[in-house]
Protein backbone atom coordinates (compact mmCIF):
# COMPACT_ATOMS: atom_id res chain seq x y z
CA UNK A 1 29.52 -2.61 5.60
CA UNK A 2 28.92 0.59 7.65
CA UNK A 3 27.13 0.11 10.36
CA UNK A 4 25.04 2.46 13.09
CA UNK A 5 25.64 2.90 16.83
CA UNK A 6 24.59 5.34 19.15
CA UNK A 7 25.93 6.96 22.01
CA UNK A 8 22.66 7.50 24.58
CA UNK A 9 20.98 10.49 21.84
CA UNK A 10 24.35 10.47 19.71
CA UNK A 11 24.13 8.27 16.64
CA UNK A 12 27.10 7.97 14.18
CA UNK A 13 27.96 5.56 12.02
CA UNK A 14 31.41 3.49 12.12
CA UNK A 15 32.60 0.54 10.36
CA UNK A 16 34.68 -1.93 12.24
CA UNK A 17 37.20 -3.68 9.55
CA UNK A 18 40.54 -5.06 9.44
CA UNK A 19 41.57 -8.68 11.04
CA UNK A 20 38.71 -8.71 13.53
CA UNK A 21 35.37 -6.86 14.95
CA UNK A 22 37.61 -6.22 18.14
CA UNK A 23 39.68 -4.42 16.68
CA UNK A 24 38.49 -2.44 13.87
CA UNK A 25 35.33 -0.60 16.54
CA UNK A 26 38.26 -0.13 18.54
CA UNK A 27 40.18 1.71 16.04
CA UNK A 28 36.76 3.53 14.86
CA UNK A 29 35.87 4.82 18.18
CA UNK A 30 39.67 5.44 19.02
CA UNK A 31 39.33 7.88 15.68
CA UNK A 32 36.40 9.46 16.55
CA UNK A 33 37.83 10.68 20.07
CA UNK A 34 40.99 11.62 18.49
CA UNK A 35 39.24 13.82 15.58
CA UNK A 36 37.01 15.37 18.22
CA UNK A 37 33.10 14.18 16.65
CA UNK A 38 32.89 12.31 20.37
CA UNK A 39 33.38 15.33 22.82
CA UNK A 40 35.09 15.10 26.60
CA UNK A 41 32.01 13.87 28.82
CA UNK A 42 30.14 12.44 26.21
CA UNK A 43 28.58 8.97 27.64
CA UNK A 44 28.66 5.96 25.54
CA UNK A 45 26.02 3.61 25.40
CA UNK A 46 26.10 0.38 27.40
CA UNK A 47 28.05 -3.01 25.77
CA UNK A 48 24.67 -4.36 25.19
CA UNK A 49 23.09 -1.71 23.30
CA UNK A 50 25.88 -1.04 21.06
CA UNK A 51 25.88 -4.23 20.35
CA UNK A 52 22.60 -4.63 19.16
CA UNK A 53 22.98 -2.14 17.68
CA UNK A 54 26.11 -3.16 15.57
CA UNK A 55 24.77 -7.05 15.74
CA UNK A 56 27.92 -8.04 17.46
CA UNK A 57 28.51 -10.04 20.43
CA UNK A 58 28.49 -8.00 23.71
CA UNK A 59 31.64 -9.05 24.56
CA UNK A 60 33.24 -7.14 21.36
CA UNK A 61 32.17 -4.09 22.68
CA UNK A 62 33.04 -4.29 26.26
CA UNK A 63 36.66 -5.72 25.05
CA UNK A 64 36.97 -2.60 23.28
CA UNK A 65 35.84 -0.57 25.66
CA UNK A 66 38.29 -1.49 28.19
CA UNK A 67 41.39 -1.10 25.21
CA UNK A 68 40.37 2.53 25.14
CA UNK A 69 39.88 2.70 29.05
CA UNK A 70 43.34 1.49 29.17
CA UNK A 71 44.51 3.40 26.91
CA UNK A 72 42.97 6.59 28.38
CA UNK A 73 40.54 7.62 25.36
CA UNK A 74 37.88 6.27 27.59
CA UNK A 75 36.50 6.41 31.46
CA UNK A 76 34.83 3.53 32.97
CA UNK A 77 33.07 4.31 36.72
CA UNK A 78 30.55 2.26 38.20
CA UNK A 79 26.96 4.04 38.24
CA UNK A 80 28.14 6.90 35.25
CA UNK A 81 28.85 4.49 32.47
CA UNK A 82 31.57 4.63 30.18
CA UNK A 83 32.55 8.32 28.86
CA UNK A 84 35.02 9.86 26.55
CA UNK A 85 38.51 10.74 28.94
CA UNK A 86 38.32 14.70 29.78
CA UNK A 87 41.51 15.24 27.86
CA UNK A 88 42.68 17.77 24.95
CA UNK A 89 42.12 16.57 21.46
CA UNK A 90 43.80 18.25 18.99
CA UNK A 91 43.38 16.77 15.18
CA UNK A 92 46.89 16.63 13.66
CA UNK A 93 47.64 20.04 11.66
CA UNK A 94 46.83 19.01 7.72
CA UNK A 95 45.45 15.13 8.25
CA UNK A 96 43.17 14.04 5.99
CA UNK A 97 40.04 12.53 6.77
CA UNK A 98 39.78 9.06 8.40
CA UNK A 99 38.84 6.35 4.99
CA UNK A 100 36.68 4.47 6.96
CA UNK A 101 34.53 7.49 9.08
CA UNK A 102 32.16 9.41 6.72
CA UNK A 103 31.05 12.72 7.92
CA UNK A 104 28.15 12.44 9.42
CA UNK A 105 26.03 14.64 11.53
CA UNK A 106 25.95 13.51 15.38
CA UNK A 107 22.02 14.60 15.36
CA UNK A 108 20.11 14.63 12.40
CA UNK A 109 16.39 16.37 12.03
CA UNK A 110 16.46 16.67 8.67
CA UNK A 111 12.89 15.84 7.10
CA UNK A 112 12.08 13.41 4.38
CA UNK A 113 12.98 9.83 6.48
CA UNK A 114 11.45 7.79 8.86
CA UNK A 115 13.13 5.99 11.74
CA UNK A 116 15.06 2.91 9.70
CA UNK A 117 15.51 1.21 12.76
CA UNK A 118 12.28 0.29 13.16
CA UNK A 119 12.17 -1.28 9.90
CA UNK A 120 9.11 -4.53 10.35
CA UNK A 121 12.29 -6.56 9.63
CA UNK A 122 10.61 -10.05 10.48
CA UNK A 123 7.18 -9.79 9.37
CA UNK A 124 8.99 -8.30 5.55
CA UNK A 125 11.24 -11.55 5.91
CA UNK A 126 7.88 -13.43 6.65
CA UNK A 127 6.25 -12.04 3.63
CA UNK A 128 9.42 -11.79 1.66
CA UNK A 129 9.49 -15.66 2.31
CA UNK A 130 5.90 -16.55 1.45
CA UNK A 131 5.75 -14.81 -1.59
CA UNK A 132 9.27 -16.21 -3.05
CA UNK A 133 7.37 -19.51 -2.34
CA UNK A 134 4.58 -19.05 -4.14
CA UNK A 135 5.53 -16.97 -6.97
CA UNK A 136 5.26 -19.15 -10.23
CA UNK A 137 8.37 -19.34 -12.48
CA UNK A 138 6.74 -17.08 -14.80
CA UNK A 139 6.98 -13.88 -11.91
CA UNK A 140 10.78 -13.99 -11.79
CA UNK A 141 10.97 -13.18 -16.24
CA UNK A 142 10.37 -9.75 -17.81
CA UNK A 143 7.48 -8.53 -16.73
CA UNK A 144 4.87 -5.71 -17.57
CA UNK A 145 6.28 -2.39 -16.85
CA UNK A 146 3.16 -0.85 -15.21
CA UNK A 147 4.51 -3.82 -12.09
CA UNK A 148 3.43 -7.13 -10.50
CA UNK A 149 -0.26 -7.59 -10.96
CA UNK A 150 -0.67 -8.79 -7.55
CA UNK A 151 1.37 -5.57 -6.18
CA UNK A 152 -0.97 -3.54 -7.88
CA UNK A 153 -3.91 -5.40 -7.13
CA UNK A 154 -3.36 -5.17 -3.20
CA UNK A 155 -2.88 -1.39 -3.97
CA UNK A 156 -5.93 -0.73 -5.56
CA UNK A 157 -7.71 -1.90 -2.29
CA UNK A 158 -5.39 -0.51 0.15
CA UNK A 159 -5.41 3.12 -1.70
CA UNK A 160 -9.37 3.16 -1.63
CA UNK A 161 -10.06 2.21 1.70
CA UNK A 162 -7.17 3.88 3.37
CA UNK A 163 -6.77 7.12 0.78
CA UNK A 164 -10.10 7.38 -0.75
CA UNK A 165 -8.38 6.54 -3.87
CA UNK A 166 -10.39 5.40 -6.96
CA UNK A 167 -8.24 2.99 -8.34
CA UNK A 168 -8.04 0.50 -10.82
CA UNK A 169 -5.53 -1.88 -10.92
CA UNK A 170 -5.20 -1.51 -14.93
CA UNK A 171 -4.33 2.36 -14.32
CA UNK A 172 -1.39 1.42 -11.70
CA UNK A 173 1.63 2.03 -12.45
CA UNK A 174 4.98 0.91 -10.19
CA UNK A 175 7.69 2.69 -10.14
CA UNK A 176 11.42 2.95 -8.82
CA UNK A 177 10.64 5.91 -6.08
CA UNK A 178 8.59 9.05 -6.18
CA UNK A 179 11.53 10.73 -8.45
CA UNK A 180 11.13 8.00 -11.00
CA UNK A 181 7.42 9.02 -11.49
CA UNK A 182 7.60 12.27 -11.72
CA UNK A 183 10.40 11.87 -14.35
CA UNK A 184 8.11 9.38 -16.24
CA UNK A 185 5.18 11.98 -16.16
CA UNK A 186 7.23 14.86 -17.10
CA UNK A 187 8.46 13.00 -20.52
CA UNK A 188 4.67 12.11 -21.42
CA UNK A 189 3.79 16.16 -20.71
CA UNK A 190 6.11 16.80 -22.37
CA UNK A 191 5.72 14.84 -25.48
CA UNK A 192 1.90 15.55 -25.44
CA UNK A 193 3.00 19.04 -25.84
CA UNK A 194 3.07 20.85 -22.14
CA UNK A 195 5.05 23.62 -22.17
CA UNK A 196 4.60 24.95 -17.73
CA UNK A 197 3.69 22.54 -14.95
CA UNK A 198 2.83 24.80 -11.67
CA UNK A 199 4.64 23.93 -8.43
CA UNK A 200 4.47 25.06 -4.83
CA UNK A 201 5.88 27.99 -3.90
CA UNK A 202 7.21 25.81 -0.87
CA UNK A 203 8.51 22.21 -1.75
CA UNK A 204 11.66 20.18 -3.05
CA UNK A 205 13.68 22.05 -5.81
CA UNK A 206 14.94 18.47 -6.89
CA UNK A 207 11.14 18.12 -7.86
CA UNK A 208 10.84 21.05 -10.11
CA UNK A 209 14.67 19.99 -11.20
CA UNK A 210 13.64 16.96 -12.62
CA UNK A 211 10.22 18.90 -14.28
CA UNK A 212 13.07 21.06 -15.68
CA UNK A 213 15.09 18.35 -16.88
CA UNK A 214 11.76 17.21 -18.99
CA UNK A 215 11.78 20.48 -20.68
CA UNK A 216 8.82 21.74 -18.78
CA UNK A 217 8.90 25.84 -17.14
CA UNK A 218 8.20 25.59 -13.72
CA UNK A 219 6.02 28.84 -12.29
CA UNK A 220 5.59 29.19 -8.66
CA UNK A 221 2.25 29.55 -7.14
CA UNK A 222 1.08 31.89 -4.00
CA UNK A 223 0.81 30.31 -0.39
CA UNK A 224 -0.98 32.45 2.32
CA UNK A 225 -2.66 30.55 5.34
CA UNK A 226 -5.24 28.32 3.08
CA UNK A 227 -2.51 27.06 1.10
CA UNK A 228 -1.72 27.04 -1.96
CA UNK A 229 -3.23 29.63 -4.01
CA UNK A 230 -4.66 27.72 -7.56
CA UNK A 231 -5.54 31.26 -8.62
CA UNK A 232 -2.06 32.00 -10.55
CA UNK A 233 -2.73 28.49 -12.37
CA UNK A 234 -3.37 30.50 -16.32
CA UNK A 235 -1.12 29.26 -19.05
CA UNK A 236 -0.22 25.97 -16.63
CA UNK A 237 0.19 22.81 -18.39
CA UNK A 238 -0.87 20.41 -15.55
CA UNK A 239 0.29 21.56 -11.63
CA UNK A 240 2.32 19.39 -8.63
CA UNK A 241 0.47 19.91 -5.20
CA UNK A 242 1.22 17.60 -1.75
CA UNK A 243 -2.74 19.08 -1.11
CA UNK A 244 -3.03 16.34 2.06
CA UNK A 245 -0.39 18.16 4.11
CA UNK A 246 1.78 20.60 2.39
CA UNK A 247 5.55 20.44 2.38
CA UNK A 248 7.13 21.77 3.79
CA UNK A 249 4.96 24.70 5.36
CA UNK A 250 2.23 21.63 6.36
CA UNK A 251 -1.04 23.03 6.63
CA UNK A 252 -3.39 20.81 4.56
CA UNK A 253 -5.17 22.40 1.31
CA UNK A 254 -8.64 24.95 2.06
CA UNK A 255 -11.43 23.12 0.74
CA UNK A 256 -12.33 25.74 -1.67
CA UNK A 257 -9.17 25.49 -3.18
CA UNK A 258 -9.19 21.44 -3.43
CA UNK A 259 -12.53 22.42 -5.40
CA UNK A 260 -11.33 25.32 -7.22
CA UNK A 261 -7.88 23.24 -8.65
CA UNK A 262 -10.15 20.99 -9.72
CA UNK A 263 -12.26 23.15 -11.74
CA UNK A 264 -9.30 24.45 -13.09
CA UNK A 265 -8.50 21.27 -14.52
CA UNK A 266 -11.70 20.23 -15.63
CA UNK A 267 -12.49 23.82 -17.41
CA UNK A 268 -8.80 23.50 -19.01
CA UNK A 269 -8.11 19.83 -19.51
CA UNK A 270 -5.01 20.45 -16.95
CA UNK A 271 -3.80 17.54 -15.33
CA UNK A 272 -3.48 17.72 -11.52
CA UNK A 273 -0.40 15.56 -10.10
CA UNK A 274 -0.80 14.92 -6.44
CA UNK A 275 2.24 14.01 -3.98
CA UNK A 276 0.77 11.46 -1.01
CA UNK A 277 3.43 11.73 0.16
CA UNK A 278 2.97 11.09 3.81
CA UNK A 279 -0.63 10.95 3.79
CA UNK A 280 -1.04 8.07 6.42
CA UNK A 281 0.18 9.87 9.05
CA UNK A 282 -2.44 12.08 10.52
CA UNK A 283 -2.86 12.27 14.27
CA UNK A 284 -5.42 15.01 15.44
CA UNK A 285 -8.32 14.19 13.56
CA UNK A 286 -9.64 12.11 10.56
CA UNK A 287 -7.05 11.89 7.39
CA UNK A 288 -7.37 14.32 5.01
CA UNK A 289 -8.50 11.73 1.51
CA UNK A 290 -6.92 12.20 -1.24
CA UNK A 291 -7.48 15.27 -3.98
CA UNK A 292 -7.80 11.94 -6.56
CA UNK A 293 -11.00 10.96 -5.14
CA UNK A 294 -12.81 14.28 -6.68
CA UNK A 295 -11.89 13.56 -10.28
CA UNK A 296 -9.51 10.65 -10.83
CA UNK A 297 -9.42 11.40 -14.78
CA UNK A 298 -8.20 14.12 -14.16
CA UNK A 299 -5.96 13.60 -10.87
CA UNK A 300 -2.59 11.63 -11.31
CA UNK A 301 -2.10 10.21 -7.18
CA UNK A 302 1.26 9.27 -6.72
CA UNK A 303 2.40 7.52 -3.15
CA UNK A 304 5.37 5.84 -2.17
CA UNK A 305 6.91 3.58 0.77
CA UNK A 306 9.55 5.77 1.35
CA UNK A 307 7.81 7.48 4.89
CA UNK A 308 6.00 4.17 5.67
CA UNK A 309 8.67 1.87 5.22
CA UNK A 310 11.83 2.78 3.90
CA UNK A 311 13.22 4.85 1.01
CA UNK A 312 15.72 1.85 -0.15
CA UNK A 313 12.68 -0.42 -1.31
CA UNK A 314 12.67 2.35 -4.23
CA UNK A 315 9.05 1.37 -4.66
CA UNK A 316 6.36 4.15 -5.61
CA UNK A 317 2.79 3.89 -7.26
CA UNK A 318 1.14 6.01 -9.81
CA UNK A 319 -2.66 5.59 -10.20
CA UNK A 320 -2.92 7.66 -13.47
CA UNK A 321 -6.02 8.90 -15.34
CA UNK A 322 -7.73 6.43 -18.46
CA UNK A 323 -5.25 6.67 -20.98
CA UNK A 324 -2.29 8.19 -19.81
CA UNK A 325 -1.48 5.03 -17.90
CA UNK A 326 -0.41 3.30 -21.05
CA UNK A 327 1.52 6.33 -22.15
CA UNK A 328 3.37 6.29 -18.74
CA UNK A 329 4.12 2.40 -19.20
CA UNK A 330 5.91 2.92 -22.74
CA UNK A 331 7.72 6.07 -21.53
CA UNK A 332 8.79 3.08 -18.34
CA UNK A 333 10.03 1.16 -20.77
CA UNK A 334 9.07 -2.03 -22.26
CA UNK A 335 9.57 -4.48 -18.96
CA UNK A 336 9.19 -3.89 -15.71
CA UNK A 337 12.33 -2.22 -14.38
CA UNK A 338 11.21 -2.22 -10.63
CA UNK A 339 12.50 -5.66 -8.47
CA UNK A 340 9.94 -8.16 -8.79
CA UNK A 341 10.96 -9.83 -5.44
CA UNK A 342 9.94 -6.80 -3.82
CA UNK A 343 6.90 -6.13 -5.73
CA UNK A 344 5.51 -9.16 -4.30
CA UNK A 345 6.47 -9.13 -0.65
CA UNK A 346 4.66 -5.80 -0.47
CA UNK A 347 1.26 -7.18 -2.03
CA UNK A 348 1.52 -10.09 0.45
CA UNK A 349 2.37 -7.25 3.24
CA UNK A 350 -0.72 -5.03 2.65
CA UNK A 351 -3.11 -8.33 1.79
CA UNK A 352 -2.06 -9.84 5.24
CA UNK A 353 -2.44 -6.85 7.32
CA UNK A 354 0.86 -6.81 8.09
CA UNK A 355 1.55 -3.21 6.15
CA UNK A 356 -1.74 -1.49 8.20
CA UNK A 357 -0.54 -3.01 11.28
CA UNK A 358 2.93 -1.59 10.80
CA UNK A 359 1.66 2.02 9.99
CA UNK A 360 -0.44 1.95 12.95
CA UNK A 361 2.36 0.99 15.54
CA UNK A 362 4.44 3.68 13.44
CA UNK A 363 2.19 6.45 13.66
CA UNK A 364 2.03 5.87 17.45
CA UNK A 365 5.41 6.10 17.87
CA UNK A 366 5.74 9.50 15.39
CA UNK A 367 3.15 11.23 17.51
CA UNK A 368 4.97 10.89 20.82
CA UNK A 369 7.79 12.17 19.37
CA UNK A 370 6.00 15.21 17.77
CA UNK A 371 4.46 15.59 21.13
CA UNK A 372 8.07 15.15 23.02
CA UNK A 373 8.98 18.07 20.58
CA UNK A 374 6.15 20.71 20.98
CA UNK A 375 6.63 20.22 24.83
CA UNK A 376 10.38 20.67 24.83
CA UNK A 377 10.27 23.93 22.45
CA UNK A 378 7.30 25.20 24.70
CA UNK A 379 9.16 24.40 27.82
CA UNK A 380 12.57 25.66 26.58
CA UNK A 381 12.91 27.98 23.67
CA UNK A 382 9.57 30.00 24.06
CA UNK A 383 10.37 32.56 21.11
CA UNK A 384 10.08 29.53 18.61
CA UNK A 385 6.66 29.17 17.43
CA UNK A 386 5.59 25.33 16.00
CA UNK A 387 2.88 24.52 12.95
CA UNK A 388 1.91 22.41 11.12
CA UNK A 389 1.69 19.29 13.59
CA UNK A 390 -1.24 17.70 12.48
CA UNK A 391 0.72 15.44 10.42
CA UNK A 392 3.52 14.16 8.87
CA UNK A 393 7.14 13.26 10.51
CA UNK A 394 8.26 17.17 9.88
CA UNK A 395 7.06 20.62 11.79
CA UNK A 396 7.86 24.02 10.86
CA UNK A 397 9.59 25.52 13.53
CA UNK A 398 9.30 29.71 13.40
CA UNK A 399 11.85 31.92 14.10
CA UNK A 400 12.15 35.49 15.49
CA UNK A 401 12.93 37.36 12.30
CA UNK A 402 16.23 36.96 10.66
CA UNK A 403 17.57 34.59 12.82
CA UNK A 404 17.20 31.19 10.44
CA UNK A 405 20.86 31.49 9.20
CA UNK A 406 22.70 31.90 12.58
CA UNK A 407 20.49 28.82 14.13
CA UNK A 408 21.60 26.91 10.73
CA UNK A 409 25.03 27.23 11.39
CA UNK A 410 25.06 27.09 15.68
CA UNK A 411 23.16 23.60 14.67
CA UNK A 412 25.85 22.75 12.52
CA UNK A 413 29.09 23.15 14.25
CA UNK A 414 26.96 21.29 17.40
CA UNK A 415 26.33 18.17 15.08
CA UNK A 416 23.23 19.04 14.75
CA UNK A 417 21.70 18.57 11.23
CA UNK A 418 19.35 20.73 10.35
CA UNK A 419 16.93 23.09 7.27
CA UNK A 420 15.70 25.88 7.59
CA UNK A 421 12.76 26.64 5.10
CA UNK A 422 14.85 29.06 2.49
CA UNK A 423 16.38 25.92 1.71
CA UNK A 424 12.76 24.62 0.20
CA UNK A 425 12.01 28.14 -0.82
CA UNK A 426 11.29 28.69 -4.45
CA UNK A 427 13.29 31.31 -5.99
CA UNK A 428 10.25 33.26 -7.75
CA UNK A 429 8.21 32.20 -4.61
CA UNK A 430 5.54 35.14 -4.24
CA UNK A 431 5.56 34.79 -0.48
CA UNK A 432 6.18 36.78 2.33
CA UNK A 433 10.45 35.82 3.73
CA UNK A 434 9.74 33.82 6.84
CA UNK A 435 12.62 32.52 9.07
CA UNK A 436 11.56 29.03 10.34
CA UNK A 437 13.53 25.40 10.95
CA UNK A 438 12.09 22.23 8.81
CA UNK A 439 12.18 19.57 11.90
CA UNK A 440 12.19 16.10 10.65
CA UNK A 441 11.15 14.03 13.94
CA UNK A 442 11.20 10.93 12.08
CA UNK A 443 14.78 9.64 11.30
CA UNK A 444 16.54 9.61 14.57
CA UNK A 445 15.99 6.51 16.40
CA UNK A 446 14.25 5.98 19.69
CA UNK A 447 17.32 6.10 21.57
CA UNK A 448 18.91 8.77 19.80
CA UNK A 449 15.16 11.09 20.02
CA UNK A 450 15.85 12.58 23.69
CA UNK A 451 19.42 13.88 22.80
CA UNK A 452 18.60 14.83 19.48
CA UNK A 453 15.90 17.18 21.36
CA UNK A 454 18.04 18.56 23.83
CA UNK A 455 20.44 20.10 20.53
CA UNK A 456 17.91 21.01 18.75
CA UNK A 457 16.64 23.40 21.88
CA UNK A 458 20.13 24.18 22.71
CA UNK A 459 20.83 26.18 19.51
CA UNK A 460 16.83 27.72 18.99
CA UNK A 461 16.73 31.36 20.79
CA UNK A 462 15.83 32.17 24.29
């Protein structure tokens, strides 16, 4: 299995195989000197934090640190660490790719994840553990598709008192990732006879890919300063807004226009879908509650664990209007096709507290970083120009005009992994061209944060 190490702000990912650990991260860090993804200079971490890392014995990695030391890959002096040997690398003419070393970025700021290594791995083992022990053999058969009654339960009180949610257990509805619901709601539009569903002029085109897929148009609404515009909402079906803190641009929807989209539904019997999708992560100033709260027959709120915890639980929440949520359960299918093992270690992780504690610690650690970042642009690239930093794990990161491209591709052959916002641009957006980065602050890990910074300024103009 491919594991992840990092090299003091460097994180790649290797996977030592063959007759023994020794030998294999030997052979993997041998291969990444020789292909040239660990540059001359670069210093390695120390034994022990590659191997925690890796979860390997320290010992492994200093044994193969001194095989490349001997071997002259590597540099070993006391009070500079280990380093890669100052010595000319040049790939062999035609070689294929190493099998075992997937390309991966040696920085990434791409938006959408949050750090994975700081995954509550004991307290979800904890809850993982209690609620295998006290599920009754009856949890573990086909279940009801809308999900686990106690998962949806423990939403139902978590959504209302954290979201401002009005929610109903009964109107829940759990599904496989945000994706999945959106695909689910698209084939009951659909087959109640939508034709459009409105989308952001600024957002994921896999969103309006899947609305597509559904046989739904997909119109593009104005953005100026207040947000999304719900003026150019005639002959719209039902509309997809992230109102709490807009992606990726990440200003949070004008009041008026919460109140006018609503109206709009209301007066049309539109349906509103609304993407939470990183609404518990507001640091400046109270949370923005959720657009569902003003009319939940005629909001659909969807959330998801995929910022909070981790996309690979592949566990989202719809809380859908009286109903539609039984027309959403028979387009899901007629059991539950989301892991019931799962289901119920997150209803014992927001019931115990362990969930709000979790987010807490997390958002602490997401607004030093975003504070880290807004210091380091200040400090070093002055002509870049940050917004939207009242929430989320992403800014938007504005550039002197018509540079966006050229910083893409300087961040690229650096390692560097980054969007710039044309990338979430919608092609009929009625917008005025703006050249800005999306900076995700959320995936690299804590050791990897400080060198991930210092690329990111390094390729952002003067």
């Amino acid at each position: 299995m491919a594991e992840s190490w990092a090299t003091l702000g460097l994180d790649l990912h290797v996977e030592p195989t063959g007759p023994g650990l020794r030998r294999g991260l030997t052979d993997a860090l041998r291969e990444a000197v020789r292909s040239g993804r660990l540059a001359p200079g670069t210093r390695l971490p120390s034994s022990r934090a590659l191997a925690a890392d890796l979860g390997i014995a320290r010992n492994t990695v200093a044994d193969a640190y001194a095989d490349l030391v001997a071997e002259g890959w590597l540099t070993a002096r006391q009070g500079s660490g280990t380093r890669v040997a100052g010595r000319r690398v040049v790939p062999p003419t035609g070689t294929a790719p190493h099998p075992r070393l997937p390309a991966r970025p040696a920085y990434d700021l791409r938006p959408g994840s949050p750090d994975l290594t700081s995954f509550p791995r004991a307290e979800w083992l904890k809850a993982a553990r209690r609620a295998l022990t006290a599920a009754p053999h009856h949890a573990l058969d086909y279940g009801d598709p809308r999900g686990r009654p106690e998962l949806r339960a423990a939403l139902a009180g978590y959504l209302s008192r954290a979201r401002g949610v009005r929610a109903d257990p009964e109107r829940i509805v759990v599904c496989a990732g945000f994706a999945h619901g959106l695909k689910l709601l698209g084939t009951v539009l659909r087959a109640r006879g939508a034709r459009a569903v409105a989308v952001e002029s600024y957002g994921l085109d896999a969103h309006a890919r899947i609305l597509t897929g559904c046989g739904l148009d997909t119109a593009a609404l104005p953005f100026d300063r207040l947000g999304t515009d719900p003026a150019g909402l005639s002959g719209a079906d039902a509309v997809l807004l992230t109102p709490a803190h807009q992606f990726p641009m990440g200003v949070p929807l004008h009041r008026d226009r919460r109140t006018a989209v609503v109206d709009w539904a209301r007066r049309t019997g539109g349906l509103v879908l609304e993407d939470d999708y990183d609404g518990e992560f507001r640091y400046d100033r109270q949370p923005v509650g959720a657009l569902q709260g003003l009319d939940p027959d005629r909001v659909v709120y969807l959330g998801t664990a995929s910022k909070s915890l981790a996309p690979g639980l592949r566990l989202a929440w719809m809380v859908l209007p009286p109903g539609l949520a039984e027309e959403v359960a028979a387009a899901k299918g007629g059991v539950d096709t989301c892991g019931v093992l799962d289901q119920l270690t997150l209803a014992g992780f927001l019931t115990s507290g362990a969930y709000d504690r979790h987010v807490r610690a997390a958002r602490l650690r997401y607004r030093r970083r975003r504070d880290a970042l807004v210091a380091a642009v200040a400090a070093r690239a002055p002509e870049a120009r940050v917004s939207g930093i009242a929430a989320g794990l992403h800014v938007l990161l504005r550039l002197p005009p018509g540079t966006e491209q050229s910083v893409v591709q300087a961040a690229h052959w650096r390692g560097l992994a980054l969007h710039g916002l044309a990338r979430y641009t919608h092609l009929a957006a009625r917008a005025e061209p703006v050249d800005a980065l999306v900076v995700g602050y959320g995936t690299p890990p804590d050791h990897a944060w400080s060198g991930a910074l210092d690329a990111l300024c390094a390729v952002l103009p003067g």
